[in-house]
Protein backbone atom coordinates (compact mmCIF):
# COMPACT_ATOMS: atom_id res chain seq x y z
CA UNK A 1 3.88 39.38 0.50
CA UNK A 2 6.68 40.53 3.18
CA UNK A 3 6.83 43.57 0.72
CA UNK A 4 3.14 44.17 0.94
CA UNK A 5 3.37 43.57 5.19
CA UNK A 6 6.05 46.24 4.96
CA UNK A 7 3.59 48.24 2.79
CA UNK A 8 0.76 48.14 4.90
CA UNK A 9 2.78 49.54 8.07
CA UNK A 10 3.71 52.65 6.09
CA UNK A 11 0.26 53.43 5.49
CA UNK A 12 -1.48 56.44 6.79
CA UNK A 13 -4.89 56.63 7.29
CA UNK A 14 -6.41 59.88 6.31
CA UNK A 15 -8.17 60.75 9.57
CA UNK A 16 -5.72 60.60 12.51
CA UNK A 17 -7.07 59.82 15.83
CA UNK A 18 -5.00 61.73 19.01
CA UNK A 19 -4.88 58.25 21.52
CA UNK A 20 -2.68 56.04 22.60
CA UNK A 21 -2.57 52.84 20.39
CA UNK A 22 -4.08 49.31 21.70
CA UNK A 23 -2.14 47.29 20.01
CA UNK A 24 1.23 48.31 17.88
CA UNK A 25 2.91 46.29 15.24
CA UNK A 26 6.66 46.75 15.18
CA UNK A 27 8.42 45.88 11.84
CA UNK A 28 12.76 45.45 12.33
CA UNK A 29 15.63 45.33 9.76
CA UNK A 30 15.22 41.61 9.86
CA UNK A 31 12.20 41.77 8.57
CA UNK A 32 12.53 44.59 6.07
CA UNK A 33 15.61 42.44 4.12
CA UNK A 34 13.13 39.64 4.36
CA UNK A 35 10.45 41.62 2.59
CA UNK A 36 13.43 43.09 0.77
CA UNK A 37 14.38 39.51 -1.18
CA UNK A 38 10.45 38.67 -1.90
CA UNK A 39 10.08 42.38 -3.16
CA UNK A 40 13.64 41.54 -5.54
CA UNK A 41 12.06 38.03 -6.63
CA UNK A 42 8.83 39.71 -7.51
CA UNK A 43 10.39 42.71 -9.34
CA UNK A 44 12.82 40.36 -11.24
CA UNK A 45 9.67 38.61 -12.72
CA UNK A 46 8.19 41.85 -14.00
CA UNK A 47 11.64 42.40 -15.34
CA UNK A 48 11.13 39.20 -17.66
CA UNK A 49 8.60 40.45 -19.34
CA UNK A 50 10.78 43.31 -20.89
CA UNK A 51 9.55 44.16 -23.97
CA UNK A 52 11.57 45.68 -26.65
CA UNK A 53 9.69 46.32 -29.96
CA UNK A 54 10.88 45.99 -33.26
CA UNK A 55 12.88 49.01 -34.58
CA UNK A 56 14.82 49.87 -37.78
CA UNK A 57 17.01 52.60 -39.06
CA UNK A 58 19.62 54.05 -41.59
CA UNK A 59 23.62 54.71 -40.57
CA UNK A 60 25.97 56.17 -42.78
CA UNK A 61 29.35 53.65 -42.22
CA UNK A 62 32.15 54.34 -44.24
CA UNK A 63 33.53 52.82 -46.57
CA UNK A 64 30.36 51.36 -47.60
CA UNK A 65 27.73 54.11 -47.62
CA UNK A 66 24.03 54.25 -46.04
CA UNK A 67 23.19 51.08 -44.34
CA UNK A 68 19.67 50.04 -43.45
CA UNK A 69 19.39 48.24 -40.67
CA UNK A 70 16.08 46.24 -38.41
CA UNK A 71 15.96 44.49 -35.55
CA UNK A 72 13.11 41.90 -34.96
CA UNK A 73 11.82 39.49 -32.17
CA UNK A 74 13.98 41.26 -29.29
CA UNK A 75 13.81 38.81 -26.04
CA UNK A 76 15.08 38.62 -23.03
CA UNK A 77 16.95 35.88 -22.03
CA UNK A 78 18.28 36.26 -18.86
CA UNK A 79 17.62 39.11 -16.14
CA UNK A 80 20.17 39.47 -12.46
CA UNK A 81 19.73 41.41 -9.68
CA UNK A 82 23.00 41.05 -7.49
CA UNK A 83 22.62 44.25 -5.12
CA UNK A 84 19.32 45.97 -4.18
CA UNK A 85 18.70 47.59 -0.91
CA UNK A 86 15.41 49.01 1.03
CA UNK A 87 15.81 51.04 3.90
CA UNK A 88 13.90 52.82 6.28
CA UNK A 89 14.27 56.82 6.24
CA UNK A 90 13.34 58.08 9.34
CA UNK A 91 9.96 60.04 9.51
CA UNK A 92 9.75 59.68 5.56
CA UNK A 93 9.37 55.63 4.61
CA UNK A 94 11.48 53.40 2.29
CA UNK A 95 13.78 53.32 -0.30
CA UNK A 96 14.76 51.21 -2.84
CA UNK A 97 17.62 51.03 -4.92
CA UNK A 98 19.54 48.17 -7.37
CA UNK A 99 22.55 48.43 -8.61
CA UNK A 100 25.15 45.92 -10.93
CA UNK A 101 22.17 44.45 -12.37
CA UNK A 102 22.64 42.49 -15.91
CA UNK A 103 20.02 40.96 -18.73
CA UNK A 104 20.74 39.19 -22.09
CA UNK A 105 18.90 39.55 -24.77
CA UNK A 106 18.29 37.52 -28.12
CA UNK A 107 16.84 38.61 -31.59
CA UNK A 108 17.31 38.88 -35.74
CA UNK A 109 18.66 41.10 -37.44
CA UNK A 110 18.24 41.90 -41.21
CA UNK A 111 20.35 44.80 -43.42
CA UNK A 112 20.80 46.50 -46.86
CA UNK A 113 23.37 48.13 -48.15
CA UNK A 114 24.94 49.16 -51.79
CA UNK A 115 21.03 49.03 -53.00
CA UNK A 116 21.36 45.49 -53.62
CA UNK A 117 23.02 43.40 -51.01
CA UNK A 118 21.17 42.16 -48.25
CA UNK A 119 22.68 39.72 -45.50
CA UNK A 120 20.71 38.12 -41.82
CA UNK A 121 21.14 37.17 -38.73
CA UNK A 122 21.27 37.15 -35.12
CA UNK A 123 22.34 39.09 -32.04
CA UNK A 124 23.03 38.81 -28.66
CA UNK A 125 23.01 41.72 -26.70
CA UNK A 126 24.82 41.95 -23.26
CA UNK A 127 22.87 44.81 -20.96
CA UNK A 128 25.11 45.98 -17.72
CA UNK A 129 25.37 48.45 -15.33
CA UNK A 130 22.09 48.30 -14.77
CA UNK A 131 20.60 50.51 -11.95
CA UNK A 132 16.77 51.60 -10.37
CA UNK A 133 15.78 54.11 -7.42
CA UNK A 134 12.35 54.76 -6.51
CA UNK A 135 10.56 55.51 -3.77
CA UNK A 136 7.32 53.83 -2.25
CA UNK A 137 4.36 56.33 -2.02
CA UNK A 138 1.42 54.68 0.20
CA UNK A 139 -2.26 56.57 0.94
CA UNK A 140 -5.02 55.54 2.27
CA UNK A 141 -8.73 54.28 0.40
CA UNK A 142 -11.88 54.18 2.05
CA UNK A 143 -11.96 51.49 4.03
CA UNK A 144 -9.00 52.09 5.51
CA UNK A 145 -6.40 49.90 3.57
CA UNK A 146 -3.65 51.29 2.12
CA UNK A 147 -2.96 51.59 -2.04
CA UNK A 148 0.69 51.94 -3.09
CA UNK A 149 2.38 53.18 -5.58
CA UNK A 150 5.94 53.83 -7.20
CA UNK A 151 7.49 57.53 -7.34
CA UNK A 152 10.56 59.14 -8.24
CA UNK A 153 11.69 55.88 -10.52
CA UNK A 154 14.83 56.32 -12.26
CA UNK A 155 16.78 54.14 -13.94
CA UNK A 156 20.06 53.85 -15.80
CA UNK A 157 21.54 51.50 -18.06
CA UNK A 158 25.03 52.06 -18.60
CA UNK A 159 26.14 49.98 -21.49
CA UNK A 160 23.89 47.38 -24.01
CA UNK A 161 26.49 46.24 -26.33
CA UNK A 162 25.67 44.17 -29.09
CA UNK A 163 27.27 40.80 -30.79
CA UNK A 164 26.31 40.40 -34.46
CA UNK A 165 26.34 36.23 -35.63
CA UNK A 166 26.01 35.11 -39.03
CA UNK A 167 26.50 36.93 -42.26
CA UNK A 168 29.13 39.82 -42.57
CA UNK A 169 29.53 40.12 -38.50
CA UNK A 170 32.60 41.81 -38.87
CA UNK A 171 31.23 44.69 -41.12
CA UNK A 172 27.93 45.23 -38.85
CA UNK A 173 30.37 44.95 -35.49
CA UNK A 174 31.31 48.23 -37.18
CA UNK A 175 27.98 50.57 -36.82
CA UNK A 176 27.42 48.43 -33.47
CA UNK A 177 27.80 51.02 -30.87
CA UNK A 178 24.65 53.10 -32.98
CA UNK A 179 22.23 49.96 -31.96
CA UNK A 180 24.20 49.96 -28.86
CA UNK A 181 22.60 53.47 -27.73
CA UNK A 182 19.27 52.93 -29.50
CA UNK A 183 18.76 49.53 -27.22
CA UNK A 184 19.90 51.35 -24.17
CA UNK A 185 17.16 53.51 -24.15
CA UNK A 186 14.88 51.61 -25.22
CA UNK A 187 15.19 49.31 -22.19
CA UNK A 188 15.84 52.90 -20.19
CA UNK A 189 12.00 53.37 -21.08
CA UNK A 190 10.61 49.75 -19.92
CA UNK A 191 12.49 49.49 -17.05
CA UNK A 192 10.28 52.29 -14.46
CA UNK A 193 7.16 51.11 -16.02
CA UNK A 194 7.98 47.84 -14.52
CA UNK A 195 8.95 49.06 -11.49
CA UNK A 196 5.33 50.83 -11.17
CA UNK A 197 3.60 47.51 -12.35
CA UNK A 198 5.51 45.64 -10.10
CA UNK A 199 4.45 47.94 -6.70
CA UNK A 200 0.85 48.46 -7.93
CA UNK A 201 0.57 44.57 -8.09
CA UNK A 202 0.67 44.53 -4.09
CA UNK A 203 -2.83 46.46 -4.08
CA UNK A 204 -5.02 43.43 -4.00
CA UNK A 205 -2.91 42.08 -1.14
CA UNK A 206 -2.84 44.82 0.43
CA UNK A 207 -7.09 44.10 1.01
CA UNK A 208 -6.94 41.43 2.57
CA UNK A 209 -5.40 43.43 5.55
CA UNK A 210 -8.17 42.38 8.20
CA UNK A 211 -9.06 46.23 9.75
CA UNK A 212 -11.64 44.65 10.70
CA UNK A 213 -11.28 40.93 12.12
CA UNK A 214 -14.72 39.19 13.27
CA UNK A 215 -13.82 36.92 16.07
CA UNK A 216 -17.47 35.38 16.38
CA UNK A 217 -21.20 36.03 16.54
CA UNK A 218 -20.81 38.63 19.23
CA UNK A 219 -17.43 40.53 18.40
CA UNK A 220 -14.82 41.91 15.62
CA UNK A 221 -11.49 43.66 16.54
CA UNK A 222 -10.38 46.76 14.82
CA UNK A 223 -6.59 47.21 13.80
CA UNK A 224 -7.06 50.74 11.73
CA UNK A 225 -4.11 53.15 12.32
CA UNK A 226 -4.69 55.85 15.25
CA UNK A 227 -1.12 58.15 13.76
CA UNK A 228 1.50 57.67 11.22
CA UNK A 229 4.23 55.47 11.76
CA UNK A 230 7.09 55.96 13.58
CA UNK A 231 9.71 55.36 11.57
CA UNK A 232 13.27 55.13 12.88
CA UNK A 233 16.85 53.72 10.98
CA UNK A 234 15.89 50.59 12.52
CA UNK A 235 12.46 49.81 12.77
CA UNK A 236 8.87 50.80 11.90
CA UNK A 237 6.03 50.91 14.65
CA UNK A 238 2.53 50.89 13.37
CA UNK A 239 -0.02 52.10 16.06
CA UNK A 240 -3.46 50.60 15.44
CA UNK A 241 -7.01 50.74 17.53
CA UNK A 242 -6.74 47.37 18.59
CA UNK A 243 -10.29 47.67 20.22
CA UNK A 244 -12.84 44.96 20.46
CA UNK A 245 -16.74 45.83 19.13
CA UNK A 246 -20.20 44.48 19.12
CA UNK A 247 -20.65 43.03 15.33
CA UNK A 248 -21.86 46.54 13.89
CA UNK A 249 -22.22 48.40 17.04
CA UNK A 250 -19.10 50.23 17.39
CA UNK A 251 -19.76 51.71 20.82
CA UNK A 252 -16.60 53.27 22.55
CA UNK A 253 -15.58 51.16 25.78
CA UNK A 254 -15.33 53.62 28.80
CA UNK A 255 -11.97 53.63 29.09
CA UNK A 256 -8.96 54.44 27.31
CA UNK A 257 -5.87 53.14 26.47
CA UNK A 258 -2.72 53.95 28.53
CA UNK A 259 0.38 54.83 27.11
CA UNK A 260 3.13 51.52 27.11
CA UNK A 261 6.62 51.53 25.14
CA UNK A 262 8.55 48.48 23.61
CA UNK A 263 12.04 46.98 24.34
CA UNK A 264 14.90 47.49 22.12
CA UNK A 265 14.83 44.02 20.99
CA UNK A 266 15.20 43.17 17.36
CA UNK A 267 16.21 39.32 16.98
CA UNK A 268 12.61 38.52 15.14
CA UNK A 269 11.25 40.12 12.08
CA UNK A 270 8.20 41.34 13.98
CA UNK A 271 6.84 42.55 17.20
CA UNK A 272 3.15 42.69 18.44
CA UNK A 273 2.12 44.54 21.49
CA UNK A 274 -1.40 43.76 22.57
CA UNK A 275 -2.32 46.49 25.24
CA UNK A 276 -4.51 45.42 28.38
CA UNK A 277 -6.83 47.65 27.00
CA UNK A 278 -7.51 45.41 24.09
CA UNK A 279 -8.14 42.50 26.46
CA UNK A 280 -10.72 44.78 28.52
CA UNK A 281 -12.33 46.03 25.62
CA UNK A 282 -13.07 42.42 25.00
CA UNK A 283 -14.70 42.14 28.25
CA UNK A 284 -16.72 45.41 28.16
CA UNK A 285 -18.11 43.94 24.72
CA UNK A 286 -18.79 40.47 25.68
CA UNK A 287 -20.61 41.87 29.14
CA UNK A 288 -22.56 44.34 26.75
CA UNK A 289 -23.27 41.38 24.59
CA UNK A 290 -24.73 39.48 27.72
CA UNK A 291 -23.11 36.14 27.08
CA UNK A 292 -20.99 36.72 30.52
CA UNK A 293 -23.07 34.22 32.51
CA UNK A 294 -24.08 30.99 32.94
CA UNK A 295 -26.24 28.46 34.11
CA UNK A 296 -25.03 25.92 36.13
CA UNK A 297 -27.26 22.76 36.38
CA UNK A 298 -26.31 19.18 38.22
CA UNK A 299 -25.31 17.37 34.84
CA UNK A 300 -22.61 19.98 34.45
CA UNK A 301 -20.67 18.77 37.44
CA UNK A 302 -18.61 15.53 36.97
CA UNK A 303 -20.09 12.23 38.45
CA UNK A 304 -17.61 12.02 41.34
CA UNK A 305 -17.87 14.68 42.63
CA UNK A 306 -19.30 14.53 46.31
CA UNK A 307 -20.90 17.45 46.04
CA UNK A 308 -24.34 17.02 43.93
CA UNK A 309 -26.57 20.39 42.87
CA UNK A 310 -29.55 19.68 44.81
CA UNK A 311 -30.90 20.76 47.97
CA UNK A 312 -30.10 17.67 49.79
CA UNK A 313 -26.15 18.58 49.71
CA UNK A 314 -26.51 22.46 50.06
CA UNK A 315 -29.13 21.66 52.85
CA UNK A 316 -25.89 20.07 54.92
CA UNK A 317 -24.76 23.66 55.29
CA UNK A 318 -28.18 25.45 54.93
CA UNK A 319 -30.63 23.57 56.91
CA UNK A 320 -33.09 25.80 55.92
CA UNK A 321 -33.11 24.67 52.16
CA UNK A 322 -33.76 21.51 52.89
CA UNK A 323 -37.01 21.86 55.22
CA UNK A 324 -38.53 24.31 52.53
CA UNK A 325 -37.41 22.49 49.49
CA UNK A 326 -36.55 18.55 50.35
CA UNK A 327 -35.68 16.61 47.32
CA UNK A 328 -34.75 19.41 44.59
CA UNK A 329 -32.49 19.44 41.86
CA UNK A 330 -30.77 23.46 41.99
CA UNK A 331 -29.42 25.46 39.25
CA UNK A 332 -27.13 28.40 39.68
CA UNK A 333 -26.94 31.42 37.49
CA UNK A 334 -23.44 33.09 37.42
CA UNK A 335 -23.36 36.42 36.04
CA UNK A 336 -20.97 39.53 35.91
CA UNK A 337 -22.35 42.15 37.82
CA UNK A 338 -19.08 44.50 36.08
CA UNK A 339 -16.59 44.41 33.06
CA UNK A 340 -13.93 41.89 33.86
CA UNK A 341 -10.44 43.49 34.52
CA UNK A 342 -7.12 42.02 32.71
CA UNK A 343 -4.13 42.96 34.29
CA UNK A 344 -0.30 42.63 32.78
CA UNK A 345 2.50 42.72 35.19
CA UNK A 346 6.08 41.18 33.93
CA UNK A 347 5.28 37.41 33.69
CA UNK A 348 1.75 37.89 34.97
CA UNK A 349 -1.37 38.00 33.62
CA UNK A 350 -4.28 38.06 36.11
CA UNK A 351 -8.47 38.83 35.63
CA UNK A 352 -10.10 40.32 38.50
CA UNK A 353 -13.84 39.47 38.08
CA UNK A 354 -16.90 39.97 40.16
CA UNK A 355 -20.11 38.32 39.87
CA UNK A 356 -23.47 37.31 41.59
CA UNK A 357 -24.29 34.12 41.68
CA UNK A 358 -28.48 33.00 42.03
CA UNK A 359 -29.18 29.62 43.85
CA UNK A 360 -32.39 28.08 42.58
CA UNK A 361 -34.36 25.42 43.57
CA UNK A 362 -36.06 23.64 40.29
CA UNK A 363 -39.78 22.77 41.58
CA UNK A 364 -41.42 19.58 39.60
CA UNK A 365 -43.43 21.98 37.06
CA UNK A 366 -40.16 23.47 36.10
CA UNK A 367 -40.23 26.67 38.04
CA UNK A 368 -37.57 28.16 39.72
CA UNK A 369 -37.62 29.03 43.23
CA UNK A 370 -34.82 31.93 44.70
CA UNK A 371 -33.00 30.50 47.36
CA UNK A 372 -29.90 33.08 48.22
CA UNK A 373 -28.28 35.69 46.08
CA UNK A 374 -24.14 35.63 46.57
CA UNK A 375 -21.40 38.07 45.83
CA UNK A 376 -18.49 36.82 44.25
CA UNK A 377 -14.89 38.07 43.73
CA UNK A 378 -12.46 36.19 42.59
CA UNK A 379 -8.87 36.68 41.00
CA UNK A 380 -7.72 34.61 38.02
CA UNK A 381 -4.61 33.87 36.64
CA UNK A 382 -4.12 33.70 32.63
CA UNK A 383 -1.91 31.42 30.54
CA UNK A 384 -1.81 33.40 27.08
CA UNK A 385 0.12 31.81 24.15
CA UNK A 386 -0.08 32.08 19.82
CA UNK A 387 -2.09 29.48 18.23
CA UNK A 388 -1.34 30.22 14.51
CA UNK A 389 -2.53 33.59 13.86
CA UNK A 390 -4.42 33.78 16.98
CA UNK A 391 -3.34 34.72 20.40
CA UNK A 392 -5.44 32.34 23.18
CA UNK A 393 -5.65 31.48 26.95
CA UNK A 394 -6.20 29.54 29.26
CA UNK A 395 -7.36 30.59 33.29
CA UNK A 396 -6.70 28.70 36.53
CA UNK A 397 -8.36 30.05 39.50
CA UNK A 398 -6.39 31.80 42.47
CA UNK A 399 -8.56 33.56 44.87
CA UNK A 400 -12.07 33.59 45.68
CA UNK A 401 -14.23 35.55 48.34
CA UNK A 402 -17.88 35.17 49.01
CA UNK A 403 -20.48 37.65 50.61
CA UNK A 404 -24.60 37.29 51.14
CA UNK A 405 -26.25 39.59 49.03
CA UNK A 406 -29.95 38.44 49.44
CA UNK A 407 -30.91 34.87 51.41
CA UNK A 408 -34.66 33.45 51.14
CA UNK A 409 -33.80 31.27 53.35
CA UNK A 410 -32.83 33.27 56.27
CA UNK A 411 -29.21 33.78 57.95
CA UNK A 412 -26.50 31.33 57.24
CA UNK A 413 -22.73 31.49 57.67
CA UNK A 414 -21.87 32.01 53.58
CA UNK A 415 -17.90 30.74 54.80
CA UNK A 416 -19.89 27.22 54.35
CA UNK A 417 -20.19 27.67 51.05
CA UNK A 418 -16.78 28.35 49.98
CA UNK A 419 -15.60 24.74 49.37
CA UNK A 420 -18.77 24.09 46.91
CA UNK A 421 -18.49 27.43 45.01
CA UNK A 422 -14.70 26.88 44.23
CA UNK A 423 -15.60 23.50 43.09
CA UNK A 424 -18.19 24.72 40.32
CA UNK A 425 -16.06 27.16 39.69
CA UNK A 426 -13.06 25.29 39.35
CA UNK A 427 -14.72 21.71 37.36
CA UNK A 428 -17.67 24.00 35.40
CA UNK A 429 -16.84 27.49 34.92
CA UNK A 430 -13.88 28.02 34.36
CA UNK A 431 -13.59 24.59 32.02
CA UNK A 432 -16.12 26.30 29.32
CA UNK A 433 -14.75 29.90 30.00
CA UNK A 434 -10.98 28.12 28.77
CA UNK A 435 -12.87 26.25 25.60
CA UNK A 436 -13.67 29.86 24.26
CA UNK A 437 -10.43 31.17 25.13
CA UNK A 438 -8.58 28.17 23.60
CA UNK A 439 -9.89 29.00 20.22
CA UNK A 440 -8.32 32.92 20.35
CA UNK A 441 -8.35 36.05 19.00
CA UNK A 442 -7.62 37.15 15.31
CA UNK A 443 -3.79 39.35 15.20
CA UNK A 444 -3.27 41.47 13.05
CA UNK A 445 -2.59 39.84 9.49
CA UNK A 446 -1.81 40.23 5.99
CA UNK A 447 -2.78 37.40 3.24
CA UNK A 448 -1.41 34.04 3.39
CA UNK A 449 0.92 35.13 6.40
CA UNK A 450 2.37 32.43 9.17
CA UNK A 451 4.13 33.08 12.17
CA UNK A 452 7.32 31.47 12.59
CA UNK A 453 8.48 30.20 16.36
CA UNK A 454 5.98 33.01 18.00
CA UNK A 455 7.45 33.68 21.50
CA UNK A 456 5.01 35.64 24.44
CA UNK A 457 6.02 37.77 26.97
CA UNK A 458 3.81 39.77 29.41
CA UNK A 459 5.41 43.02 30.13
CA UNK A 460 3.90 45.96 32.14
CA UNK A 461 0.68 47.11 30.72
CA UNK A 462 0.74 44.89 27.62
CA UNK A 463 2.11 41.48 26.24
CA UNK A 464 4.81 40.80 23.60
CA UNK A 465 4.66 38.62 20.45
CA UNK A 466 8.02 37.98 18.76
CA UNK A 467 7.87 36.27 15.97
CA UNK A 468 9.27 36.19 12.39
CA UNK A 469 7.26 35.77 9.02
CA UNK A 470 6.67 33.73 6.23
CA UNK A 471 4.40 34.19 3.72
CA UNK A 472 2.91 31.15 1.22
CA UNK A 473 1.21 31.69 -1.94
């Protein structure tokens, strides 16, 4: 499955789009010789299934004359692959080779010679020297997923020799080096067939490459490829869109992505950048959506709290309220009057996020009554971390600043309100804004993949994943 991972970020999509990426995947030599000993392990399994069918001939040997010879239920027995190497070749994609590698093989053997003598047996056959080279070819299908396949294969075996047991041995040890060559290449021939079998077989992992990852009701994330790869001697960068998207409404947020670079690091197998202009994509969608406000009502605010949502309490700082509307529960509406704004400075993630926010007054039939319209900025600060293969967060608030967009209740000093604001925004708010957050985002992924000790950084412009891999199943 590492393989396959390593497949996917060589893929090229066949429309290239000329933008900056949102989110780039970087693959490092740690990670390739990981993918490198799954690849081995899965190629050494198609190797077991070598097949060498039945064959016969006729060899003159002296002194005895013609001999007819057959050899019958060839298996392999054994199959090594000591060396192999893939590596990365810059601006092309990967290559591997195997070399020193062995297999054994069992079967009968049967002969006639002088017309009338016939003699059986068995054979071992030792196979050595032997070596593959191909090279991974990788396009794109419809949907945007890559399909692989194997190109260039060669391989050489350079010596099968064969052990004759039973019978005359020592005569048939004499015409061995003829079934010697004749074995050779007929592993020769199974061997790149394999090889193709063996990289074709990553296809159907390859789907489950989620290009498109729904996050809920309201939003998916796309991770297709915006260029080719950049591929260096040391690592592999795969640029995707990394844009969030109404579920099938793929409207293009307003803004674009800026240009960011990654450190030199390469102690993990992997690297994910997520751009801050996947995390305001998110908010342009979610604001499109309309799910970026909230109402506010007096059982949402924790029993001990002093301050209650009725006019009584607000009616301490704006007399008014209370003379107009004694003895009233309230509800607020909090809304985004713009797209939230996610900011990454190094070791700093902050929202910037202005809203309105509608006092009501809930009359005894259930109507609503406008009491004062406010302005809100405030200025949050963001806890990101990995949850599985999820990236989440969690906001505390840090500023706050409050101005009087429309009062029905004539002039009042809107400084009074600042302590009761911060509260609902601090116990009510912010509380159910975190239990969305907490449940995260899809990453990019591939199949049954895990991330192994994940670490975060935020970085200008973007945050850092570094992580290795493991893949189950």
């Amino acid at each position: 499955m590492a393989l396959s991972l390593l497949l996917v970020l060589l893929a090229v999509v066949s429309t290239t789009l000329s933008m900056n990426p949102g989110v780039t995947v970087r693959l490092t030599n740690k990670g390739l010789q990981y993918g490198k000993q799954l690849g081995m392990d899965a190629l050494q399994g198609q190797l077991k299934s070598v097949q060498i069918p039945d064959f016969s001939g006729s060899q003159r040997v002296s002194p005895i004359g013609k001999v007819k010879y057959s050899l019958t239920n060839i298996r392999l027995v054994n199959v090594g692959l000591p060396k192999s190497a893939v590596d990365l070749v810059p601006g092309t994609g990967v290559k591997l080779t195997i070399g020193d590698a062995f297999m054994n093989l069992h079967g009968n053997w049967r002969v006639k010679y002088l017309r009338i003598i016939k003699d059986s047996g068995s054979f071992d056959v030792g196979v050595t020297g032997l070596s593959i080279s191909t090279t991974v070819a990788v396009k794109s299908d419809q949907t945007g997923r890559p399909v692989v396949s194997s190109t260039n294969c060669v391989a050489n075996v350079a010596s099968a020799k064969v052990k004759f047991h039973g019978g005359a041995s020592w005569l048939y040890n004499l015409f061995s080096k003829f079934i010697n060559k004749a074995l050779r290449n007929a592993l020769q021939k199974q061997i790149c067939p394999l090889v193709d079998k063996t990289v074709a077989g990553l296809n159907p992992k390859l789907k489950t490459l989620n290009v498109l990852a729904k996050v809920d009701k309201y939003a998916e994330i796309e991770y297709s490829m915006v260029s080719s790869p950049a591929i260096s001697q040391a690592t592999l960068d795969l640029n995707m869109k990394g844009e969030f998207y109404n579920i099938g409404k793929h409207q293009e947020a307003p803004f674009t992505p800026a240009a960011y670079s990654l450190p030199s690091e390469n102690n993990n197998m992997l690297y994910m950048a997520l751009s801050a202009f996947t995390a305001n994509s998110a908010g342009f969608v979610y604001n499109k959506a309309g799910v970026l406000s909230l109402y506010v009502t007096d059982d949402m605010v924790p029993k001990g709290s002093p301050f209650r949502l009725n006019t009584k309490t607000f009616g301490i700082f704006i007399p008014e309220i209370a003379k107009q509307y004694p003895g009233l529960m309230m509800k607020l509406l909090v809304r985004a009057e713009q797209n939230p704004t996610v900011t990454f400075q190094p070791k700093n993630a902050t929202v910037q996020a202005n809203a309105m926010v509608t006092a009501y007054a809930i009359q005894p039939n259930g109507t609503l009554s406008p009491l004062f319209v406010l302005n809100l900025e405030s200025s949050v600060s963001a806890n990101v971390f990995v949850r599985e293969l999820n990236v989440a967060g969690r906001l505390t608030l840090n500023q706050m600043k409050l101005s009087l967009g429309t009062s029905y209740v004539g002039q009042f000093d809107v400084g009074s309100l600042d302590s009761v604001l911060r509260m609902v925004l601090k116990v009510v708010v912010i509380p159910i804004v975190n239990v969305q957050l907490g449940k995260g985002y899809p990453l990019p992924a591939l199949g049954k993949m895990n991330l192994v000790n994940p670490q975060l950084q935020i970085m200008k412009d973007y945050m850092l994943i570094g992580t290795d891999v493991q893949f189950t199943g």
